[in-house]
Structure formats: C-alpha cells, structure tokens
N, C-alpha and C. Protein backbone atom coordinates (compact mmCIF):
# COMPACT_ATOMS: atom_id res chain seq x y z
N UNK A 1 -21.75 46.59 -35.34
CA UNK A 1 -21.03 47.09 -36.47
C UNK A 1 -19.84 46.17 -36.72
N UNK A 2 -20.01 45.79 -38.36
CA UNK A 2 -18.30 45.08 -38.44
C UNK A 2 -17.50 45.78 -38.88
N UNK A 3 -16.24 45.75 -38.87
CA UNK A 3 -15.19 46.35 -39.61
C UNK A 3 -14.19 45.26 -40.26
N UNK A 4 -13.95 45.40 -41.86
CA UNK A 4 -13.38 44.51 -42.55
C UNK A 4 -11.95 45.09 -42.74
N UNK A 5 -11.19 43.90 -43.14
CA UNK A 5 -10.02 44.17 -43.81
C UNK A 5 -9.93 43.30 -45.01
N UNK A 6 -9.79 43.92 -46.22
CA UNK A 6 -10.75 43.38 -47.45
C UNK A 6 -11.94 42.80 -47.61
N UNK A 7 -12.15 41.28 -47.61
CA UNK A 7 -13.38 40.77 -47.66
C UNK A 7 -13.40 40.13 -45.91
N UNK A 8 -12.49 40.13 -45.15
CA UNK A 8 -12.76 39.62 -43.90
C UNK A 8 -13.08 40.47 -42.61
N UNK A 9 -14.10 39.85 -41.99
CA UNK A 9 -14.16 40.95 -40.87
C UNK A 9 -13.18 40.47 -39.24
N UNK A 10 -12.62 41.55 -38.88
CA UNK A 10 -12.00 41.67 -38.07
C UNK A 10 -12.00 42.28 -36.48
N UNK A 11 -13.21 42.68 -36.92
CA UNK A 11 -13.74 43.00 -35.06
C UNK A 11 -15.61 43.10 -35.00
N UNK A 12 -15.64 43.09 -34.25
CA UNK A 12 -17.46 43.62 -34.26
C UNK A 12 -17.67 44.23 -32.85
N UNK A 13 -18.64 45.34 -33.19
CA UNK A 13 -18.87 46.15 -31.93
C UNK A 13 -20.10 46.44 -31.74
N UNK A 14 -20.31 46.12 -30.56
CA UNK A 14 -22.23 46.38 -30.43
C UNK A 14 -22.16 47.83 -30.15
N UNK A 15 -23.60 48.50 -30.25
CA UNK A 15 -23.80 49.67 -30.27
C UNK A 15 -23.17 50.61 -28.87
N UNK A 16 -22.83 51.32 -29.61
CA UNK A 16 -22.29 52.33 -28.36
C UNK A 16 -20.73 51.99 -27.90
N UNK A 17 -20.43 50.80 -28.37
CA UNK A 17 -18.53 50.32 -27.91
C UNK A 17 -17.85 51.38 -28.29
N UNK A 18 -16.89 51.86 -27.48
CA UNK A 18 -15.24 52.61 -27.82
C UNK A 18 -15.21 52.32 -28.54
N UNK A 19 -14.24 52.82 -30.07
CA UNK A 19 -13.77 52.16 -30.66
C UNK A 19 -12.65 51.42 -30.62
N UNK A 20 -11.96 51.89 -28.88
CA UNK A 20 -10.87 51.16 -28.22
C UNK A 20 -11.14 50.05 -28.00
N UNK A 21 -12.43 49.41 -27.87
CA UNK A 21 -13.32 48.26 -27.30
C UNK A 21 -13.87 47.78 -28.30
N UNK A 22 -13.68 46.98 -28.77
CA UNK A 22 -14.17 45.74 -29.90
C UNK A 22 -15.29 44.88 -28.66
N UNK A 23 -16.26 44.09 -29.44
CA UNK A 23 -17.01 43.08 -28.57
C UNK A 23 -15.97 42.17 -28.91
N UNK A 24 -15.50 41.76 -30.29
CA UNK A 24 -15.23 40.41 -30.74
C UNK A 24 -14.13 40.84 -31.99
N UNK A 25 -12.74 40.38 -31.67
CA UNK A 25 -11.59 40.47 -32.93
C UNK A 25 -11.69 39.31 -33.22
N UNK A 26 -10.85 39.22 -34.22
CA UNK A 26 -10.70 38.43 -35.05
C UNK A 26 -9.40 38.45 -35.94
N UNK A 27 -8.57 37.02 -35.78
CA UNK A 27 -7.02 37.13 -36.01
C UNK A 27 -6.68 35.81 -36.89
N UNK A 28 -6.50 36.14 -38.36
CA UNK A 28 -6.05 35.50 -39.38
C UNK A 28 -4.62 35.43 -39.56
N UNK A 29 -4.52 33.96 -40.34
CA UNK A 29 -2.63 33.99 -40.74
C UNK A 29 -3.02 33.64 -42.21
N UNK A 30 -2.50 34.01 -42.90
CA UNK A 30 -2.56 34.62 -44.81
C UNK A 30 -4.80 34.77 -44.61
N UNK A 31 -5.43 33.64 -45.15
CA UNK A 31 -6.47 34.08 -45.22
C UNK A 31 -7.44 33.30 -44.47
N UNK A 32 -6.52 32.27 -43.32
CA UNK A 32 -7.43 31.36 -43.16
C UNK A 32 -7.57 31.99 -41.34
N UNK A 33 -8.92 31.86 -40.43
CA UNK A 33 -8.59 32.51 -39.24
C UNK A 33 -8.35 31.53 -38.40
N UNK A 34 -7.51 31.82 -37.45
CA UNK A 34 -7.49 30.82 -37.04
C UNK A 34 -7.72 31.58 -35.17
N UNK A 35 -8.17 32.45 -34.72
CA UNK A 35 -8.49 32.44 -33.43
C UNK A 35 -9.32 33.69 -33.70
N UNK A 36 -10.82 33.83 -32.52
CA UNK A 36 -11.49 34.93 -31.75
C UNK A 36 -11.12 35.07 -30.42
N UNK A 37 -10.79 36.28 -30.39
CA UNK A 37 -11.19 36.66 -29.11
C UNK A 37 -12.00 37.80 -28.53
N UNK A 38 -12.78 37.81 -27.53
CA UNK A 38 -14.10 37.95 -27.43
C UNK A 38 -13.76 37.82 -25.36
N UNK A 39 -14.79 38.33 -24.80
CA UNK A 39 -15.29 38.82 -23.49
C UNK A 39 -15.24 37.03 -22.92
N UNK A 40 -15.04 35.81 -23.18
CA UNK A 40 -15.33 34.87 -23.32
C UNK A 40 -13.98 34.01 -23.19
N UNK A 41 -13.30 34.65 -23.86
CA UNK A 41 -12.26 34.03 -23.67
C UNK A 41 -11.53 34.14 -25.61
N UNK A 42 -10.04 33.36 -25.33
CA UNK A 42 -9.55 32.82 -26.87
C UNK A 42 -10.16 32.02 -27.47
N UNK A 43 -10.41 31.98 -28.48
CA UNK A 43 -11.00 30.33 -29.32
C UNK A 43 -10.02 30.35 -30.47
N UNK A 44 -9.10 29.36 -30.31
CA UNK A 44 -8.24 29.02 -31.94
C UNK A 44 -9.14 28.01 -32.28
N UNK A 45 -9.15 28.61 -34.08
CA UNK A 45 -9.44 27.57 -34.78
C UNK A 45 -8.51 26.61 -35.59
N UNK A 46 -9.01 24.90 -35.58
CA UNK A 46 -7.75 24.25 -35.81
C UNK A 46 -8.61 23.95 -37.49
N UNK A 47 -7.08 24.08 -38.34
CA UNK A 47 -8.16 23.65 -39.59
C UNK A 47 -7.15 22.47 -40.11
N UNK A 48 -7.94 21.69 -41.42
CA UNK A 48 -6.39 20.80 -42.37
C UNK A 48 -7.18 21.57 -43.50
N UNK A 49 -7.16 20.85 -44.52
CA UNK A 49 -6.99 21.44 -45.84
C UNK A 49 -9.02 21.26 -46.51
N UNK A 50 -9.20 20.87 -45.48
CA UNK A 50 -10.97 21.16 -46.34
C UNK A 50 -11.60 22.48 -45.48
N UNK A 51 -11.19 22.36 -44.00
CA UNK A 51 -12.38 23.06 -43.14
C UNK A 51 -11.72 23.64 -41.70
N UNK A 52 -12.30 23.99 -40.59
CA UNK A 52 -12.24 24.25 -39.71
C UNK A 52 -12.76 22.69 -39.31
N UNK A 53 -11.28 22.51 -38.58
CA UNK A 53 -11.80 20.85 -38.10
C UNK A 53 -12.24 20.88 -36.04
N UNK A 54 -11.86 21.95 -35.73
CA UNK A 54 -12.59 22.14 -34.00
C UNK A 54 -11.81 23.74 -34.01
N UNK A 55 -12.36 24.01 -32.74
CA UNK A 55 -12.03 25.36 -31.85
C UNK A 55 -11.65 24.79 -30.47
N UNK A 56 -10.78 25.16 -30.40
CA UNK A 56 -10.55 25.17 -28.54
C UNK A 56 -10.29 26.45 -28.60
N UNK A 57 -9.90 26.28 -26.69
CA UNK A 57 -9.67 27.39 -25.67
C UNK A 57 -8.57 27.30 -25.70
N UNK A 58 -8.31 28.67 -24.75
CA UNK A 58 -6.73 28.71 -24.41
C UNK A 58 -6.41 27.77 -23.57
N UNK A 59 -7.04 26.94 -22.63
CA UNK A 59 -7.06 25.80 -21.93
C UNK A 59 -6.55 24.67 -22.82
N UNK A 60 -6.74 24.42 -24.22
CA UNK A 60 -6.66 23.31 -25.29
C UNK A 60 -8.14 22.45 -24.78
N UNK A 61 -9.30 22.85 -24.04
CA UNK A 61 -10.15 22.03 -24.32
C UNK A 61 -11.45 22.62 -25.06
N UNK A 62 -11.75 21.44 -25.52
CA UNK A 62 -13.03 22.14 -26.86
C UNK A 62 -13.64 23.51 -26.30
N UNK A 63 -13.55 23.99 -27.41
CA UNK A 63 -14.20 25.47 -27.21
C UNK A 63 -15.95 25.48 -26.94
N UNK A 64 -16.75 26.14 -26.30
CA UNK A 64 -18.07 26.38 -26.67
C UNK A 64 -18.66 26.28 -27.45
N UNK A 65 -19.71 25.10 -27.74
CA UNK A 65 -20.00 24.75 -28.79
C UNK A 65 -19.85 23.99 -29.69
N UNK A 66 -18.64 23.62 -29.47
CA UNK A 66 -17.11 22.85 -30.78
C UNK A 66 -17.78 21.41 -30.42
N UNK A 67 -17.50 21.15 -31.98
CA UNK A 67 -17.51 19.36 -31.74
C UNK A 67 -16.33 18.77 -32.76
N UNK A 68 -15.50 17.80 -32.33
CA UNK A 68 -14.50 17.64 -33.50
C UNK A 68 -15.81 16.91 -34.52
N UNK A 69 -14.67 17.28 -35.41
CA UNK A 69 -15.21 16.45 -36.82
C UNK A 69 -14.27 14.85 -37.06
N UNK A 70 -15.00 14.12 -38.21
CA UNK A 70 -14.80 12.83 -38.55
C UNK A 70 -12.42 13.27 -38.66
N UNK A 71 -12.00 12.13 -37.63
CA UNK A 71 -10.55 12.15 -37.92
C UNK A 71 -9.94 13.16 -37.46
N UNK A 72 -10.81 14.26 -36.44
CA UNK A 72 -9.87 15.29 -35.42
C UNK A 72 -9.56 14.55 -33.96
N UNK A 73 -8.60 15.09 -33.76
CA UNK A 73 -7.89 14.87 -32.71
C UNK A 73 -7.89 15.35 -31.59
N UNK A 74 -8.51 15.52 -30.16
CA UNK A 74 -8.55 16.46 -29.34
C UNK A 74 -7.18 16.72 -28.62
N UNK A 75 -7.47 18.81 -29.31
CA UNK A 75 -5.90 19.05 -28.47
C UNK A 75 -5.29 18.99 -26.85
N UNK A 76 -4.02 18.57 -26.85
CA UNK A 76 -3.55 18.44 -25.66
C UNK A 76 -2.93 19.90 -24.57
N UNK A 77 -3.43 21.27 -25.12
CA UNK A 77 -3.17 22.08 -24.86
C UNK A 77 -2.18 23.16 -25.59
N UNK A 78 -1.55 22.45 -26.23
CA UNK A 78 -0.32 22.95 -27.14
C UNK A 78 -1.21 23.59 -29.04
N UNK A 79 -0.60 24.38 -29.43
CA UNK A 79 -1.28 24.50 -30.44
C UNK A 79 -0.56 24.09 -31.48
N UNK A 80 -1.82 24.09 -32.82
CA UNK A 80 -1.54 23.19 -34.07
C UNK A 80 -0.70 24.23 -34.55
C-alpha cells in the first residue's frame, strides 16, 4: 500500500505492516526527494538541475544499485 502527500508518495507498506511501521519512507525538500529510508539502510538522492545524478548511503558510498552519471562526482561522505 502507498500513501501520498499530494501527487508524491511517502511511505509504502507491505501487507499486514503497523501503520507505525512503514516498509519504505520517503523524505522530500520543496518537491524534489532527496532520501529513502527503508530496512536497508538511508539512500540520499544527489540531484543538479536535470535529474537524480547518484544515491549514496549514509556511509557517502554509492548506494545499491547507483551508478553516477556523465560529470557526477563521487561523494566523500558529507552531503550535497
């Protein structure tokens, strides 16, 4: 199940979760998101002005999955 806040969704819960218990939130600044967190760990997303340019961890190393794109920078732990 998702649950939105306007057009964005903000948590998801597999069947049977608390509703104290999210599987997976989800945390925006104005409309763009920039971190999940999830059973897995943090993932911020780093964006510039076209896209989501990588995800890391709370570690600052690439997140699961993540590949930078053309002209990203891999973070040094510190966030954008």
């Amino acid at each position: 199940m998702y649950i939105f806040s306007g057009s964005k969704v903000i948590a998801e819960y597999q069947n049977g979760a608390a509703p104290s218990a999210p599987t997976t939130e989800y945390v925006y600044a104005g409309g763009a998101l920039v971190a999940k967190v999830n059973s897995s760990g943090t993932f911020y997303y780093h964006q510039d002005h076209l896209s989501n340019r990588m995800v890391t961890n709370s570690s600052g190393g690439l997140g699961s999955g993540s590949q930078r794109k053309a002209g990203a920078v891999a973070g040094s732990g510190t966030s954008c």
